[in-house]
N, C-alpha and C. Protein backbone atom coordinates (compact mmCIF):
# COMPACT_ATOMS: atom_id res chain seq x y z
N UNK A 1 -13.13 4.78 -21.16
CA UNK A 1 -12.74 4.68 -19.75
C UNK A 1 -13.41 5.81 -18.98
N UNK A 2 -14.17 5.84 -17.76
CA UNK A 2 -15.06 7.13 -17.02
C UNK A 2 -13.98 6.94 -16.08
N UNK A 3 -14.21 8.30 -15.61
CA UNK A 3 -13.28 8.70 -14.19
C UNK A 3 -12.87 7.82 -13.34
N UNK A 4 -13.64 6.96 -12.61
CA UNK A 4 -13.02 6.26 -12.28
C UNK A 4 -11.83 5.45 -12.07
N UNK A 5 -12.10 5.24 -13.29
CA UNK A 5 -10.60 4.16 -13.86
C UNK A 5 -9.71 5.39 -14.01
N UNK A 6 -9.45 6.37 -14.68
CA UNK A 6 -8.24 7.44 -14.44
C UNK A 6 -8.01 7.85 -13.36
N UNK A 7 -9.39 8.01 -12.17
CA UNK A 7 -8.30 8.14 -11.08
C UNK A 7 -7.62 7.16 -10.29
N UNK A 8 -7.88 5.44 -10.26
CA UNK A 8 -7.69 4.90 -10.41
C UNK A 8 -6.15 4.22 -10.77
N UNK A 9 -6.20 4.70 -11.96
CA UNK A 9 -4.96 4.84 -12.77
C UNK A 9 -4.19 6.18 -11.90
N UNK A 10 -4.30 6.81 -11.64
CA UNK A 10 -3.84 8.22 -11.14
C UNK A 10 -3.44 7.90 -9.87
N UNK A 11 -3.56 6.98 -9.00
CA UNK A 11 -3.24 6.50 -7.86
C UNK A 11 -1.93 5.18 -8.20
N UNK A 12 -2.75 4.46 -8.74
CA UNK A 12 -1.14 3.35 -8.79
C UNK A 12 -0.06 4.43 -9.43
N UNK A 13 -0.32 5.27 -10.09
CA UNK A 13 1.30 6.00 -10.59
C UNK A 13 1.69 6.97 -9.70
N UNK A 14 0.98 7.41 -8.60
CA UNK A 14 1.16 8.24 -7.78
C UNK A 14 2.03 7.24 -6.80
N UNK A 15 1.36 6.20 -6.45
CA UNK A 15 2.22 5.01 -5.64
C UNK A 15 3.19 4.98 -5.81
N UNK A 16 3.72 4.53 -7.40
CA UNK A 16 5.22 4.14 -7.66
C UNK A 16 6.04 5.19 -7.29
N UNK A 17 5.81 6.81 -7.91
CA UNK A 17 6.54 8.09 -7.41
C UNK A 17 6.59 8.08 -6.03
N UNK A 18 5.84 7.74 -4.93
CA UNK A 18 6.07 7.55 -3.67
C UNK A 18 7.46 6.99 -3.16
N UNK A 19 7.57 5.72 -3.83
CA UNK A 19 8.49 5.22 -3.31
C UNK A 19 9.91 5.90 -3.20
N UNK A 20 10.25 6.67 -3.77
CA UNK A 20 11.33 7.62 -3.75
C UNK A 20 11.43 8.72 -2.44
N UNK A 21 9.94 8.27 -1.58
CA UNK A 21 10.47 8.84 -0.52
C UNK A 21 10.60 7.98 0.65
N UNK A 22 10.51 6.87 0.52
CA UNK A 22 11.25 5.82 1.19
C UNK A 22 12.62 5.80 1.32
N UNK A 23 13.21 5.87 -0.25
CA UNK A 23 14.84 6.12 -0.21
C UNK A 23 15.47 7.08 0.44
N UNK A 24 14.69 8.58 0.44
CA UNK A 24 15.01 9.72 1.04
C UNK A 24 15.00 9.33 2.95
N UNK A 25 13.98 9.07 3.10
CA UNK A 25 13.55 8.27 4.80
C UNK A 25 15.02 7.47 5.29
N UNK A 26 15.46 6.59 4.24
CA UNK A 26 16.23 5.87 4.16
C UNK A 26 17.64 6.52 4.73
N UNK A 27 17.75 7.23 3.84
CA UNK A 27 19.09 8.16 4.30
C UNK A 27 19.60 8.94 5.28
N UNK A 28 18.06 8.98 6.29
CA UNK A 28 18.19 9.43 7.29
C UNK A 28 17.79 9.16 8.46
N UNK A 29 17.85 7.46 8.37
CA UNK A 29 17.64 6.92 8.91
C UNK A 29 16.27 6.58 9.93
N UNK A 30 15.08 6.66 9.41
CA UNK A 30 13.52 7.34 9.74
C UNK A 30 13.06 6.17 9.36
N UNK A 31 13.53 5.36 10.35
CA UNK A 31 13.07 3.62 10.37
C UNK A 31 11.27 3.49 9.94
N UNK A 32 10.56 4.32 11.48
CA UNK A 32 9.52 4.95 11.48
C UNK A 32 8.28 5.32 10.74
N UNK A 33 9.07 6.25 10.32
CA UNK A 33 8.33 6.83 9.09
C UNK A 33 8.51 6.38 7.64
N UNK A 34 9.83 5.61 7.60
CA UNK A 34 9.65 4.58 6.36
C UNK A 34 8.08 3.58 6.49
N UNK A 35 8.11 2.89 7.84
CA UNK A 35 6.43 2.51 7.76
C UNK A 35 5.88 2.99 7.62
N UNK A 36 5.56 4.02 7.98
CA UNK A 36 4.49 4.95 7.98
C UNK A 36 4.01 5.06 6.15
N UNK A 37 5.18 5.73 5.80
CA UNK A 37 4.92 6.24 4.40
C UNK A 37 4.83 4.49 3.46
N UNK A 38 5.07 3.54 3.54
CA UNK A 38 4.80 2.28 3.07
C UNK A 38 3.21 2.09 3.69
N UNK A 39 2.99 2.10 4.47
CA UNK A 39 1.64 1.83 4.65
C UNK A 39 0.97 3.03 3.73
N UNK A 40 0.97 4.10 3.39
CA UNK A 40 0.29 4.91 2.66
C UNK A 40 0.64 4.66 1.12
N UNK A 41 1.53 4.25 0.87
CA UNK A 41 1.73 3.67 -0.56
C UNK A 41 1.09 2.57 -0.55
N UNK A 42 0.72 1.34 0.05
CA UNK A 42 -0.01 0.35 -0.13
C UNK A 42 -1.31 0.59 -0.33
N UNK A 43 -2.11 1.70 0.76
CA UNK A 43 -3.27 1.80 0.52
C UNK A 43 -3.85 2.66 -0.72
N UNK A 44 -2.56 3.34 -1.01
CA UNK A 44 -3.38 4.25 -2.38
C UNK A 44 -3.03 3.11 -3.84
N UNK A 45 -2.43 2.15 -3.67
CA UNK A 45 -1.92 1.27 -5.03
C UNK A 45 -3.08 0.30 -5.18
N UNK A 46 -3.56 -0.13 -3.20
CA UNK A 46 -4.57 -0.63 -3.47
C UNK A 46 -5.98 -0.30 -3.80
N UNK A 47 -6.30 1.20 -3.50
CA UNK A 47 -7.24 1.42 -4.01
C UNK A 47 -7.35 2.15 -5.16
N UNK A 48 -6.76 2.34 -6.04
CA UNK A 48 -5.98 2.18 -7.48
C UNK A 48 -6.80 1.24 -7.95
N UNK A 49 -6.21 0.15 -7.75
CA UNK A 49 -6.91 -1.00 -8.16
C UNK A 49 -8.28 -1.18 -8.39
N UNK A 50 -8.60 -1.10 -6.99
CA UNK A 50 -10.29 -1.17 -7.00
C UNK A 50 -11.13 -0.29 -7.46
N UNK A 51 -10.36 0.53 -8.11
CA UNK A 51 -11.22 1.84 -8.39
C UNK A 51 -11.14 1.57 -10.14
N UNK A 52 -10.22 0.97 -10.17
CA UNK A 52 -10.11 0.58 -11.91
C UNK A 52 -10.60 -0.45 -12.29
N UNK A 53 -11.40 -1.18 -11.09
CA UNK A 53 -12.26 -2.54 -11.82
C UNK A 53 -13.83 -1.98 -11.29
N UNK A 54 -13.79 -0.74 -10.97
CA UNK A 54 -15.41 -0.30 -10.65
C UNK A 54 -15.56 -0.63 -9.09
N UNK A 55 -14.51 -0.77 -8.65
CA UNK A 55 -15.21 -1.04 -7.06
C UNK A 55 -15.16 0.33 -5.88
N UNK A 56 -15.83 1.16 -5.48
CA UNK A 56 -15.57 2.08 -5.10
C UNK A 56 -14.88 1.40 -3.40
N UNK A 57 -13.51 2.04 -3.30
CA UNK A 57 -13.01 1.83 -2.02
C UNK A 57 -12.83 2.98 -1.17
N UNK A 58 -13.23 1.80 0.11
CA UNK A 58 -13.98 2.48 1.70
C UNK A 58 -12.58 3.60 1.75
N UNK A 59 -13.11 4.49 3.10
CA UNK A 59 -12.53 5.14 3.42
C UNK A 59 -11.60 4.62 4.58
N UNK A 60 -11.06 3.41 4.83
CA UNK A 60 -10.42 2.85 5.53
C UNK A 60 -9.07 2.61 5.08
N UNK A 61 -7.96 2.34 6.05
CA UNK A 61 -6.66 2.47 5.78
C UNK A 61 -6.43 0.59 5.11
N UNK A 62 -6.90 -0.38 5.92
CA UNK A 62 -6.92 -2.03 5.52
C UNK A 62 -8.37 -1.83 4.16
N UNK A 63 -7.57 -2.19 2.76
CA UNK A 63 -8.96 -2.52 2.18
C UNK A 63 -8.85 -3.78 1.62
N UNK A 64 -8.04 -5.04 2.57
CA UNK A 64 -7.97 -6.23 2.09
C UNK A 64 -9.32 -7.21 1.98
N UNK A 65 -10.34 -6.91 2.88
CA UNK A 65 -11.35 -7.48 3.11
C UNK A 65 -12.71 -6.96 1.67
N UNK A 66 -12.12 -5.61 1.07
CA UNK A 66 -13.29 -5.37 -0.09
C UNK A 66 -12.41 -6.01 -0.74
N UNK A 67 -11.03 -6.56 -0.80
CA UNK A 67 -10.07 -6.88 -1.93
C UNK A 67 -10.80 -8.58 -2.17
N UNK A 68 -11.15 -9.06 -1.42
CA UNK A 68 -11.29 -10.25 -0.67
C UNK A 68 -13.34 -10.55 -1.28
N UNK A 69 -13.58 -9.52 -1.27
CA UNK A 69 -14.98 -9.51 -1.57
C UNK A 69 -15.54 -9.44 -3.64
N UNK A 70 -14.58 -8.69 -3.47
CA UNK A 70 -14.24 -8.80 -5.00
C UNK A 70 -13.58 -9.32 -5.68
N UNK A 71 -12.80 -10.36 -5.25
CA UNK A 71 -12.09 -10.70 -5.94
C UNK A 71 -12.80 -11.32 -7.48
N UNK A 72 -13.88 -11.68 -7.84
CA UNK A 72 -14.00 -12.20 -9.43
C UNK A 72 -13.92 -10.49 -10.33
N UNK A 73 -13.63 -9.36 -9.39
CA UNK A 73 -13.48 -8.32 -10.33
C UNK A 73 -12.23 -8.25 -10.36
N UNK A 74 -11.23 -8.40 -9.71
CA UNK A 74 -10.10 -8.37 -9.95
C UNK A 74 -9.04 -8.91 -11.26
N UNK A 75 -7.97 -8.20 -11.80
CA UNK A 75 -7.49 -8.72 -12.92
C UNK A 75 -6.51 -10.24 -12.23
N UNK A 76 -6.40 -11.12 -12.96
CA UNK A 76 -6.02 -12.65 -12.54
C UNK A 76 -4.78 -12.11 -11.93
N UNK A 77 -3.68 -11.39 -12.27
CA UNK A 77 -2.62 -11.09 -11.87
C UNK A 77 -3.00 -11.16 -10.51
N UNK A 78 -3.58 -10.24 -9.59
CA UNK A 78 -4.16 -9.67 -8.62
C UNK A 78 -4.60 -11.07 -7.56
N UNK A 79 -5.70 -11.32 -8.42
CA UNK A 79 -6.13 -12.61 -7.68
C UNK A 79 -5.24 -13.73 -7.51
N UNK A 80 -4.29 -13.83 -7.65
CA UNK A 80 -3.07 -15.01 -8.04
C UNK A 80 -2.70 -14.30 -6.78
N UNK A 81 -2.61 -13.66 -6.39
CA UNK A 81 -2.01 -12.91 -5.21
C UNK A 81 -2.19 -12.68 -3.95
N UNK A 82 -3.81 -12.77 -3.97
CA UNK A 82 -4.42 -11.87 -3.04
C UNK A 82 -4.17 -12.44 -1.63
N UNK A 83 -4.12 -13.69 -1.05
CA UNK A 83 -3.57 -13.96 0.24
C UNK A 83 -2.01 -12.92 0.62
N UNK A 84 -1.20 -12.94 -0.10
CA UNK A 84 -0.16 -11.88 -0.32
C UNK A 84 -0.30 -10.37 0.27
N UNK A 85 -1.29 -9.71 -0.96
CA UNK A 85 -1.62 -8.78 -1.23
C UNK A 85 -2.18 -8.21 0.22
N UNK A 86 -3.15 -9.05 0.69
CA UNK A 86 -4.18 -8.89 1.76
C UNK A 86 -3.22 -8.80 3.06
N UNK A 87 -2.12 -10.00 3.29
CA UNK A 87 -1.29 -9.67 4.00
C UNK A 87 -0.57 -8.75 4.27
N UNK A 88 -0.33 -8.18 3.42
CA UNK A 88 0.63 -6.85 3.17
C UNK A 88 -0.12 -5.95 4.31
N UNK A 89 -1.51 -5.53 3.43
CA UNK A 89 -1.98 -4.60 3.56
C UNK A 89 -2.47 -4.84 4.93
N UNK A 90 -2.93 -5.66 5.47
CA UNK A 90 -3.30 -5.74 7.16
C UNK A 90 -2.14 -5.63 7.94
N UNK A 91 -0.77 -6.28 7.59
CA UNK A 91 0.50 -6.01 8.64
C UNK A 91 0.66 -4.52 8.62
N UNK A 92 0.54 -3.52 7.62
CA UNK A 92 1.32 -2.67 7.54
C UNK A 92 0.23 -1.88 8.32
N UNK A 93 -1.13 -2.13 7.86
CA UNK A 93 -2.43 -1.15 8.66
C UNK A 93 -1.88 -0.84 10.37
N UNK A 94 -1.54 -2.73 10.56
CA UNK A 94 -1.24 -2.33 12.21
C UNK A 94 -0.48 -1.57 13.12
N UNK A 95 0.69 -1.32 11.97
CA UNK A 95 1.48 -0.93 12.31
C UNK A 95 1.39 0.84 12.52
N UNK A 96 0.19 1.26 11.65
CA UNK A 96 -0.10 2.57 10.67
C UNK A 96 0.33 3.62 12.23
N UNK A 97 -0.53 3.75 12.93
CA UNK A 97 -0.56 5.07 13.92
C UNK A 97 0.91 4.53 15.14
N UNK A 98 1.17 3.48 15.30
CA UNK A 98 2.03 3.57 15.87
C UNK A 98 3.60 3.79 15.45
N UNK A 99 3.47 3.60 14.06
CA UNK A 99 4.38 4.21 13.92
C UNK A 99 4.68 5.91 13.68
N UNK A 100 3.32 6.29 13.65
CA UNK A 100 3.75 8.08 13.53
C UNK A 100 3.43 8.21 14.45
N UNK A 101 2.82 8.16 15.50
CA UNK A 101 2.27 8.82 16.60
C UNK A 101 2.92 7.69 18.15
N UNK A 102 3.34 6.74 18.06
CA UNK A 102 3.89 6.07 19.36
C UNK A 102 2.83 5.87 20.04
N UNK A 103 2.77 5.81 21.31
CA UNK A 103 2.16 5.53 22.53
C UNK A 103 2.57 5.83 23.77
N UNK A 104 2.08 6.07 24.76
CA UNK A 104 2.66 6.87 25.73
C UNK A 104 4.08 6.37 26.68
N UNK A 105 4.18 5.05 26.33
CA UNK A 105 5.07 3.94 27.07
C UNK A 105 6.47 3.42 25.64
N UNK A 106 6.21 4.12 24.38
CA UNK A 106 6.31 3.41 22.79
C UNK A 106 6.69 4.85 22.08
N UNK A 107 8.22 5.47 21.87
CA UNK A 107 8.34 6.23 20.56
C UNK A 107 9.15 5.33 19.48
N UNK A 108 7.92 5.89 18.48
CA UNK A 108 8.52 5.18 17.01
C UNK A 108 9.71 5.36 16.57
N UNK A 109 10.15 5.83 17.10
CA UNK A 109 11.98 6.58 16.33
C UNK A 109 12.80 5.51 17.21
N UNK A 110 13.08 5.29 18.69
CA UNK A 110 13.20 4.29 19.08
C UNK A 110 13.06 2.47 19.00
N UNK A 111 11.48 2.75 18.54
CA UNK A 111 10.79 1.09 18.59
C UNK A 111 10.82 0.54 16.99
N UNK A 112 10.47 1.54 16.18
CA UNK A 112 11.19 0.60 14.78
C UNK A 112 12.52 0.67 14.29
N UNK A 113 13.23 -0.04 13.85
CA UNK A 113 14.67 -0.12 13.38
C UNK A 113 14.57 -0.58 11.65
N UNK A 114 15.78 -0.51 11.36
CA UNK A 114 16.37 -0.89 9.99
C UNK A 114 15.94 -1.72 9.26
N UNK A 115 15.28 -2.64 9.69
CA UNK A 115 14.71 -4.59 9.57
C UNK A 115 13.26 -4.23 9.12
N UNK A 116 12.94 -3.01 10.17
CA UNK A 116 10.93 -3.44 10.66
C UNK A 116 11.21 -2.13 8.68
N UNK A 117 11.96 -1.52 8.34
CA UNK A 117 11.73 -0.23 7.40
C UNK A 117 12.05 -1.22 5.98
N UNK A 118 13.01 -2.12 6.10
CA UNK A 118 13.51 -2.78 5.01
C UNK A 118 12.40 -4.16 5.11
N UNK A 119 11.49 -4.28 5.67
CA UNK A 119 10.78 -5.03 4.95
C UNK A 119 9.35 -4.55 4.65
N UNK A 120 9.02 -3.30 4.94
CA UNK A 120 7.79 -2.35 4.78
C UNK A 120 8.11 -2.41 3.46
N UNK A 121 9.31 -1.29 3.42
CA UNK A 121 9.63 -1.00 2.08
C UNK A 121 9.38 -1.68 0.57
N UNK A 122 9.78 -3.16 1.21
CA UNK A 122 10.12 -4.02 0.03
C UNK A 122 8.18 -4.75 -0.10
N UNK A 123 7.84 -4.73 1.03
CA UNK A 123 6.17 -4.64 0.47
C UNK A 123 5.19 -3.76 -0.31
N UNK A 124 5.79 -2.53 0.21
CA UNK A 124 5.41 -1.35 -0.54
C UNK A 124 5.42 -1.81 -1.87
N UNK A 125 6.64 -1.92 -2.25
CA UNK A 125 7.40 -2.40 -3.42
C UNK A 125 6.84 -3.21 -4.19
N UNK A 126 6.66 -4.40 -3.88
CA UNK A 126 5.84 -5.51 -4.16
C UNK A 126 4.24 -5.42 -4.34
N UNK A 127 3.80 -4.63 -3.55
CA UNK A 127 2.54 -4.12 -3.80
C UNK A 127 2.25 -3.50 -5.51
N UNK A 128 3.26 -2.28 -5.13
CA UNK A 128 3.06 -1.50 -6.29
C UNK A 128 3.35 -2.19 -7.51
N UNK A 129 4.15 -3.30 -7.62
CA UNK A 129 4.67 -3.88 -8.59
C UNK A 129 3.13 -4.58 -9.31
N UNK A 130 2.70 -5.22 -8.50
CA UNK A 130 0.99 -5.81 -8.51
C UNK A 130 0.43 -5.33 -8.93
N UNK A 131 -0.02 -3.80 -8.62
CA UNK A 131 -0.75 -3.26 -8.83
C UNK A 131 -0.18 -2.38 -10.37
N UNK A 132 0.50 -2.34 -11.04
CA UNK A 132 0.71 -1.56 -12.30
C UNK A 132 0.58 -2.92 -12.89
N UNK A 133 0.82 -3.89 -12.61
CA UNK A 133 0.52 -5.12 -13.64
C UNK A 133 -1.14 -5.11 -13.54
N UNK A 134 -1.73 -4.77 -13.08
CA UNK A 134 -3.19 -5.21 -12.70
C UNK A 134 -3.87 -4.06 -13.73
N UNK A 135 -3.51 -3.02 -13.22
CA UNK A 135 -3.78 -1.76 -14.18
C UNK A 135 -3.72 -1.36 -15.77
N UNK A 136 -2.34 -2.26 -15.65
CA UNK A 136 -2.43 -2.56 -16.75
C UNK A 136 -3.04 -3.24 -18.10
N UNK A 137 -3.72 -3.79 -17.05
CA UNK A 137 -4.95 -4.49 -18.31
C UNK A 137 -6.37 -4.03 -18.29
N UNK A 138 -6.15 -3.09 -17.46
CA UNK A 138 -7.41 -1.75 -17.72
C UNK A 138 -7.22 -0.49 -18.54
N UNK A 139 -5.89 -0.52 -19.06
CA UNK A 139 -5.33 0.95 -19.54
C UNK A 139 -6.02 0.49 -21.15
């Protein structure tokens, strides 16, 4: 296995430990920044992935479209998915700066609620779940 694939590997397990600060977000009610931090768990699980089938991924926050380009490198788990997967990762992109940073008319602490955090979350979730199955047949 070359670097790659361990860091690779070093990212989807970094993902899953993430999620424990969703729960913490949770408790204090940081609707917000529960997106926020779900969109950053998606993008490091997904490029996890791509980094463990040799695909070097962009420096962009959406990498559904290299997900999309590669898919015959992808493990079948993955590809069984990827309309899913791809979804995830573009809803949550959109959401990325407005939820930490607002807009001048738009604060995030206000504009996301309980609903917009409990279903980030559970993508996050779902993501990461994907992605250690995927990894797993690179380990």
């Amino acid at each position: 296995m070359n670097n790659a694939k361990f860091l690779g590997l070093d990212y989807v397990t970094r993902s899953r430990k993430r999620l424990v600060i969703l729960k913490a977000l949770e408790g204090v009610q940081a609707w917000a920044d529960i997106v926020r931090e779900a969109q950053e768990i998606v993008e490091l699980a997904l490029k996890g992935v791509l980094k463990t089938c040799g695909v070097e991924a962009p420096r962009t926050h959406d990498v559904s479209q290299v997900l999309r380009d590669h898919v015959d490198r992808l493990p079948a788990v993955y590809g069984d998915s990827l309309d899913e997967i791809c979804e995830i990762s573009r809803s949550l992109r959109k959401d990325r700066e407005l939820a930490y940073y607002g807009a001048d008319d738009l604060l995030p602490g206000e504009f996301f609620n309980r609903e917009d955090a409990e279903l980030a979350s559970a993508k996050a979730m779902r993501v990461v779940e994907l992605s250690e199955k995927a990894v797993s047949i690179h380990k």
